[in-house]
C-alpha atoms as a PDB file:
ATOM      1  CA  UNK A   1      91.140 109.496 107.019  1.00  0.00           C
ATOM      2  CA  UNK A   2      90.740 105.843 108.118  1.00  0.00           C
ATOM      3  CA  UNK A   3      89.591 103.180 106.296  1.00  0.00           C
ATOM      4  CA  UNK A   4      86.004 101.594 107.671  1.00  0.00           C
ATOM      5  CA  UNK A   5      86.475  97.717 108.362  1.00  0.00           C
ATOM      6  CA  UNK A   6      83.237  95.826 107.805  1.00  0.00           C
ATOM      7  CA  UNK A   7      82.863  93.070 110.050  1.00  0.00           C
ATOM      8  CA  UNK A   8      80.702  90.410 110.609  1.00  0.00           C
ATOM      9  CA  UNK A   9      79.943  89.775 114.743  1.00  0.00           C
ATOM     10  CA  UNK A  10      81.825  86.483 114.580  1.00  0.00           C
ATOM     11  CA  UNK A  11      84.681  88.463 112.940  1.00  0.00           C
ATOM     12  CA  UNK A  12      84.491  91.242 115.524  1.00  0.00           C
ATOM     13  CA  UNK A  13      84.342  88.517 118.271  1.00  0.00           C
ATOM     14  CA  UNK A  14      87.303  86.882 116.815  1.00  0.00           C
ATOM     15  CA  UNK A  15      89.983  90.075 116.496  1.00  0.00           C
ATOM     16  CA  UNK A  16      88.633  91.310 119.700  1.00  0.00           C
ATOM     17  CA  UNK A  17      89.859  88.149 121.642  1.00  0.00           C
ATOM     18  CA  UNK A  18      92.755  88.390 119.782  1.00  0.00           C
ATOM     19  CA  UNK A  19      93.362  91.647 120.712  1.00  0.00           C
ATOM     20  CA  UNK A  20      93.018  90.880 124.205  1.00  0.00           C
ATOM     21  CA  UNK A  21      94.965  87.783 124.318  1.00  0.00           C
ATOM     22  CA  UNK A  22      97.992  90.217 122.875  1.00  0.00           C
ATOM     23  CA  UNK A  23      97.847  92.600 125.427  1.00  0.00           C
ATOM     24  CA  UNK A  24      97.509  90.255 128.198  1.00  0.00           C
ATOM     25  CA  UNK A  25      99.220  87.382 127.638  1.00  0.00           C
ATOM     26  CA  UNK A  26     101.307  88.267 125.114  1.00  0.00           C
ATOM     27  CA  UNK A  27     102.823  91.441 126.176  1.00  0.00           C
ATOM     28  CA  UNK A  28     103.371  89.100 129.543  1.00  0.00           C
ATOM     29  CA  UNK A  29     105.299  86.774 127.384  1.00  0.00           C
ATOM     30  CA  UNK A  30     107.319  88.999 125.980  1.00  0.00           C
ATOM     31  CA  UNK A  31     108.318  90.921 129.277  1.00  0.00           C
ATOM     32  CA  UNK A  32     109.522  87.680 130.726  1.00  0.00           C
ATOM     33  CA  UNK A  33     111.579  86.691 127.849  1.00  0.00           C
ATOM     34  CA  UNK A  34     113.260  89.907 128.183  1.00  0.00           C
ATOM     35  CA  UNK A  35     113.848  90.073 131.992  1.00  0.00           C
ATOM     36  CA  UNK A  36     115.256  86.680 131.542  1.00  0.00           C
ATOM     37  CA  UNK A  37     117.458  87.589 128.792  1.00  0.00           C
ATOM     38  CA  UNK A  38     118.582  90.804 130.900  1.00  0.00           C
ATOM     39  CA  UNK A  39     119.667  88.783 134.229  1.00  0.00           C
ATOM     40  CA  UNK A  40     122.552  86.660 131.437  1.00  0.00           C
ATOM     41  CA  UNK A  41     124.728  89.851 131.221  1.00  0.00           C
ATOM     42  CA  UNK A  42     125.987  92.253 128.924  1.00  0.00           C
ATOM     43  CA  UNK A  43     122.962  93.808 126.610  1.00  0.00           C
ATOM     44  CA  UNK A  44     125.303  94.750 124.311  1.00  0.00           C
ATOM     45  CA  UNK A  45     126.493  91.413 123.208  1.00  0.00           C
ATOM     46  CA  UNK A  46     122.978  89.123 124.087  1.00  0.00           C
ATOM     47  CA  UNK A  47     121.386  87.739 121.488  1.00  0.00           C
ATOM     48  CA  UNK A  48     118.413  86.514 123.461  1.00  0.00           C
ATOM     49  CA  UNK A  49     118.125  89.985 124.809  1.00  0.00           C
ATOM     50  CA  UNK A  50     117.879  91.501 121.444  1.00  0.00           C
ATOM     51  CA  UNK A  51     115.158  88.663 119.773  1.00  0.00           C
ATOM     52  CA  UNK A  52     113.580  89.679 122.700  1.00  0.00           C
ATOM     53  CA  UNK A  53     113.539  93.190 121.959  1.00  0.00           C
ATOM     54  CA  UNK A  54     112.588  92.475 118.001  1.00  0.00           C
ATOM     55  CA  UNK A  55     109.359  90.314 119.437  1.00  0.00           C
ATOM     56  CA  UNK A  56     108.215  93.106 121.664  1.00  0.00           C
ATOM     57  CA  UNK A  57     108.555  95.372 118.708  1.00  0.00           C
ATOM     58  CA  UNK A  58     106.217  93.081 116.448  1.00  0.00           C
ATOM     59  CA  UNK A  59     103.913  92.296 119.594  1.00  0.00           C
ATOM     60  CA  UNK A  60     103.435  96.064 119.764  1.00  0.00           C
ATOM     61  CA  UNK A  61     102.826  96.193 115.761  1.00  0.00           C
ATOM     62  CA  UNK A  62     100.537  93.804 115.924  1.00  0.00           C
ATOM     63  CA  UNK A  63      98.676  95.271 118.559  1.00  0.00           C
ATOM     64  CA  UNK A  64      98.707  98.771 117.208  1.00  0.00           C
ATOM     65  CA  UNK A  65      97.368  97.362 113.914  1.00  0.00           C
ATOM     66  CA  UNK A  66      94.483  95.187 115.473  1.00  0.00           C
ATOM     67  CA  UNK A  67      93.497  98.564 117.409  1.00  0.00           C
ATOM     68  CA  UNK A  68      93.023 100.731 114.562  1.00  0.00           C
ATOM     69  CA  UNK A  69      90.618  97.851 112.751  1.00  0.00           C
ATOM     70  CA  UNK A  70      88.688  97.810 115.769  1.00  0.00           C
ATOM     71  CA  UNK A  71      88.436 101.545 116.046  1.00  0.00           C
ATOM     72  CA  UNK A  72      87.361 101.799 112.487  1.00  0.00           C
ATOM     73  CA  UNK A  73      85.401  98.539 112.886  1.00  0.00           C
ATOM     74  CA  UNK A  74      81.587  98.744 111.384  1.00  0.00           C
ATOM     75  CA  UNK A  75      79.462  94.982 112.465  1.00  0.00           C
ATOM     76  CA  UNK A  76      77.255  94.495 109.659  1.00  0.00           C
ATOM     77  CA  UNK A  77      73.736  92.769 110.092  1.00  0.00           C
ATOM     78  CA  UNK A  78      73.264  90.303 108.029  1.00  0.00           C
ATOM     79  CA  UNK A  79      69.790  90.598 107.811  1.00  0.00           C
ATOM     80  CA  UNK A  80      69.975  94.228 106.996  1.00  0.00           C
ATOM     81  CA  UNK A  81      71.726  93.693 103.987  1.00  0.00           C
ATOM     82  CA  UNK A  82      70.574  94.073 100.445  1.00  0.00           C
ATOM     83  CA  UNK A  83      71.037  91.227  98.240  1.00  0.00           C
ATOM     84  CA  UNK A  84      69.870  92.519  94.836  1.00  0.00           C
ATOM     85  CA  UNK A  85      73.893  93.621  94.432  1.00  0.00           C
ATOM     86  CA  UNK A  86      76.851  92.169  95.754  1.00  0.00           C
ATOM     87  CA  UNK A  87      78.180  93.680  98.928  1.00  0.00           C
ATOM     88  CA  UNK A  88      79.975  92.949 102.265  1.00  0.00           C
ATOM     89  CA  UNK A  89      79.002  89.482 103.788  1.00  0.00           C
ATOM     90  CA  UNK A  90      77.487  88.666 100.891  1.00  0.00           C
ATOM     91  CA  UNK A  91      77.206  84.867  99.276  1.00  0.00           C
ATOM     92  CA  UNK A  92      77.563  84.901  95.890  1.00  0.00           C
ATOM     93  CA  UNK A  93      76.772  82.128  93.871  1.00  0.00           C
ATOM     94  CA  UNK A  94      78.931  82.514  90.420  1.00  0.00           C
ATOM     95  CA  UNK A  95      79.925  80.581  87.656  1.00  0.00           C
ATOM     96  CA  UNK A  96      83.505  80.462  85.557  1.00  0.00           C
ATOM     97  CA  UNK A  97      82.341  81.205  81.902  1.00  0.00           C
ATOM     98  CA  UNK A  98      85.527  79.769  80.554  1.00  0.00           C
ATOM     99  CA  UNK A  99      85.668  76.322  82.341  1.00  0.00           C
ATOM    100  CA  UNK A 100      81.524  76.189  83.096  1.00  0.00           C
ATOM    101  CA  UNK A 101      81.619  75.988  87.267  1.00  0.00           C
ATOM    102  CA  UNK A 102      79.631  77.156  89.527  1.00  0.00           C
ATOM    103  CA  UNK A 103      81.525  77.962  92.773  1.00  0.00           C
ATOM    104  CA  UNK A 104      79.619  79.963  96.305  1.00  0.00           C
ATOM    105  CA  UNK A 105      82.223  82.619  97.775  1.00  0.00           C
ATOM    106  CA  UNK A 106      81.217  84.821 100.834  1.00  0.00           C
ATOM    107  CA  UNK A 107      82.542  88.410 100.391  1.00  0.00           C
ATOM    108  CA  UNK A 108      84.213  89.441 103.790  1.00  0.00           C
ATOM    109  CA  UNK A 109      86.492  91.536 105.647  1.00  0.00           C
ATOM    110  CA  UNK A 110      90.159  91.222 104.782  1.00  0.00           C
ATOM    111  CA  UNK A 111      90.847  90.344 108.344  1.00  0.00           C
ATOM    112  CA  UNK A 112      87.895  87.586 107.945  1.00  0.00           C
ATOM    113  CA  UNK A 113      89.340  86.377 104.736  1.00  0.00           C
ATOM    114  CA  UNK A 114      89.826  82.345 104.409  1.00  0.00           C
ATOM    115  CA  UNK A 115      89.972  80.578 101.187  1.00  0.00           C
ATOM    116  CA  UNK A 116      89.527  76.969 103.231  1.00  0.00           C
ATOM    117  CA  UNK A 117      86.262  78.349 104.175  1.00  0.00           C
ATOM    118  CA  UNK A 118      85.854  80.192 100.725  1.00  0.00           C
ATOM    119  CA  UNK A 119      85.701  83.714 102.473  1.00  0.00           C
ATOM    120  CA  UNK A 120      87.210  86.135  99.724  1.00  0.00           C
ATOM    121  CA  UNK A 121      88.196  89.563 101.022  1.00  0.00           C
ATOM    122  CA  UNK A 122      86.357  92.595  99.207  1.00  0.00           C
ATOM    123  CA  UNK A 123      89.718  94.010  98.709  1.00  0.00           C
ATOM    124  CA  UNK A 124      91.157  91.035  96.498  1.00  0.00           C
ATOM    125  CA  UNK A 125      90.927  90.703  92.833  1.00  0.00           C
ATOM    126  CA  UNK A 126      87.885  88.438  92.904  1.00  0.00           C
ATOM    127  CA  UNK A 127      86.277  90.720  95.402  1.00  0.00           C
ATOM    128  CA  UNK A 128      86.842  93.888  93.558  1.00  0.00           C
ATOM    129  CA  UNK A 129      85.425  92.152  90.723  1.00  0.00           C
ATOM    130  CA  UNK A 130      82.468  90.796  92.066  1.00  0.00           C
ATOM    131  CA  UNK A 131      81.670  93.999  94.466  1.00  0.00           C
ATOM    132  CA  UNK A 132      78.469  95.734  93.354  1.00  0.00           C
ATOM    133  CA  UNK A 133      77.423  93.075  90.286  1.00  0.00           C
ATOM    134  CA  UNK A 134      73.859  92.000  90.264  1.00  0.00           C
ATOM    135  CA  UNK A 135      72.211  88.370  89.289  1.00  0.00           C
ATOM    136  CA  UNK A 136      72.938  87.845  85.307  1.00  0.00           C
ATOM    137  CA  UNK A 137      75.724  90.545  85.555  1.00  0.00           C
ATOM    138  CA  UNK A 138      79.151  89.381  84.095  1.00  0.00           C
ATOM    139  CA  UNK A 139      82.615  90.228  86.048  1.00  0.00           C
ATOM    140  CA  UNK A 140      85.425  90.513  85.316  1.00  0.00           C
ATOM    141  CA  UNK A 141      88.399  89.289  87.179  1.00  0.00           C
ATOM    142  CA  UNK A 142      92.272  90.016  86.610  1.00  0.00           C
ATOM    143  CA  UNK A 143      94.252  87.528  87.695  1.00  0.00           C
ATOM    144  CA  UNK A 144      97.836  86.975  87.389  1.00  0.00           C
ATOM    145  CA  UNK A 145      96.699  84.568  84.484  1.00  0.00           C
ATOM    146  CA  UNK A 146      94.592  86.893  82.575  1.00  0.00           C
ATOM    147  CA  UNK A 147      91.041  88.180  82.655  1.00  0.00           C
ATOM    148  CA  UNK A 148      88.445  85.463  83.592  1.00  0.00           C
ATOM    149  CA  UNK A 149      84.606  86.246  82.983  1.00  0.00           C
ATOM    150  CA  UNK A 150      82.247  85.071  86.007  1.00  0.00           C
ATOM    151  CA  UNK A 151      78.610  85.349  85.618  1.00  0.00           C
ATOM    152  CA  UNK A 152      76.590  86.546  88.654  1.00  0.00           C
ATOM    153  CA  UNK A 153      74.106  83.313  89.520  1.00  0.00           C
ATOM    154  CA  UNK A 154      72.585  84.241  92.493  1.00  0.00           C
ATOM    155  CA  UNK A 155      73.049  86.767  95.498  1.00  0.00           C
ATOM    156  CA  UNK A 156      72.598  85.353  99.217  1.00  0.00           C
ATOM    157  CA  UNK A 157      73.063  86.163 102.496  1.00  0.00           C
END
C-alpha cells in the first residue's frame, strides 16, 4: 500500500515541472551523452560511456520516484483545513520552553520541506512532534540532543 503525499498546489506545481523537465530534457541529455560516448570506441573500456550509463540509471530513479509521489499525491486546500490541531500545511506558532523562543514553522510535505523557508516536513522529528497538538498543548521533540519541550502558541493557516 502506498503512502499518500500531501501537497500544497505550489508543491504539486513544483514536482510536476520537475517531473517534466526530467523526462524531456533530461532523459534528452542523457541520450546524447551516451551516443557521444558510444561513437569513441570500445564500450568495454569507456569511461564516459559507462558515467553515462550510471546517469541514465539515476535519471530513471529519479523519475520513477517523482512518479509514484505524484500518483499518490493528495493537494490540500488550505482553506479547508482545520486549525484547532496541528496538521498538514499548517503554521504553527511554538515556543522552546527551555531557552523561552517563540519560532513560526509551516508543517509540509517532505518533498516541500525547506528549513531556509522554515517548512518542516511532517515526517521529521519536529513534525512528528508537533503533528496533532492543539494551542496550550506541550510537545515533545527528540532530537539528537535530547528531548526539548515546545509549547503549542497558536495554530494558523
Amino acid at each position: 500500500m502506498s503512502q499518500t503525499h500531501y501537497l500544497s498546489q505550489e508543491g504539486y506545481d513544483n514536482l510536476r515541472a520537475e517531473l517534466d523537465e526530467l523526462t524531456t530534457t533530461g532523459r534528452s541529455n542523457v541520450a546524447k551523452a551516451i551516443a557521444e560516448a558510444r561513437e569513441k570506441g570500445d564500450l568495454s573500456e569507456n569511461a564516459e560511456y559507462d558515467a553515462a550509463k550510471d546517469a541514465q540509471g539515476l535519471l530513471e530513479m529519479k523519475i520513477n520516484e517523482l512518479e509514484k509521489i505524484m500518483a499518490n499525491a493528495r493537494v490540500l486546500d488550505t482553506s479547508q483545513l482545520d486549525t484547532s490541531k496541528v496538521t498538514v500545511m499548517s503554521k504553527v506558532t511554538i515556543k522552546n520552553l527551555k531557552v523561552n523562543k517563540e519560532i513560526t514553522y509551516m508543517l509540509v510535505a517532505e518533498t516541500e520541506a525547506n528549513l531556509r523557508e522554515k517548512k518542516v516536513s511532517v515526517n521529521s522529528p519536529m513534525g512528528q512532534g508537533l503533528l496533532g497538538k492543539a494551542v496550550g498543548d506541550i510537545a515533545e521533540v527528540t532530537t539528537p540532543n535530547g528531548t526539548i519541550q515546545f509549547e503549542i502558541m497558536a495554530i494558523n493557516i
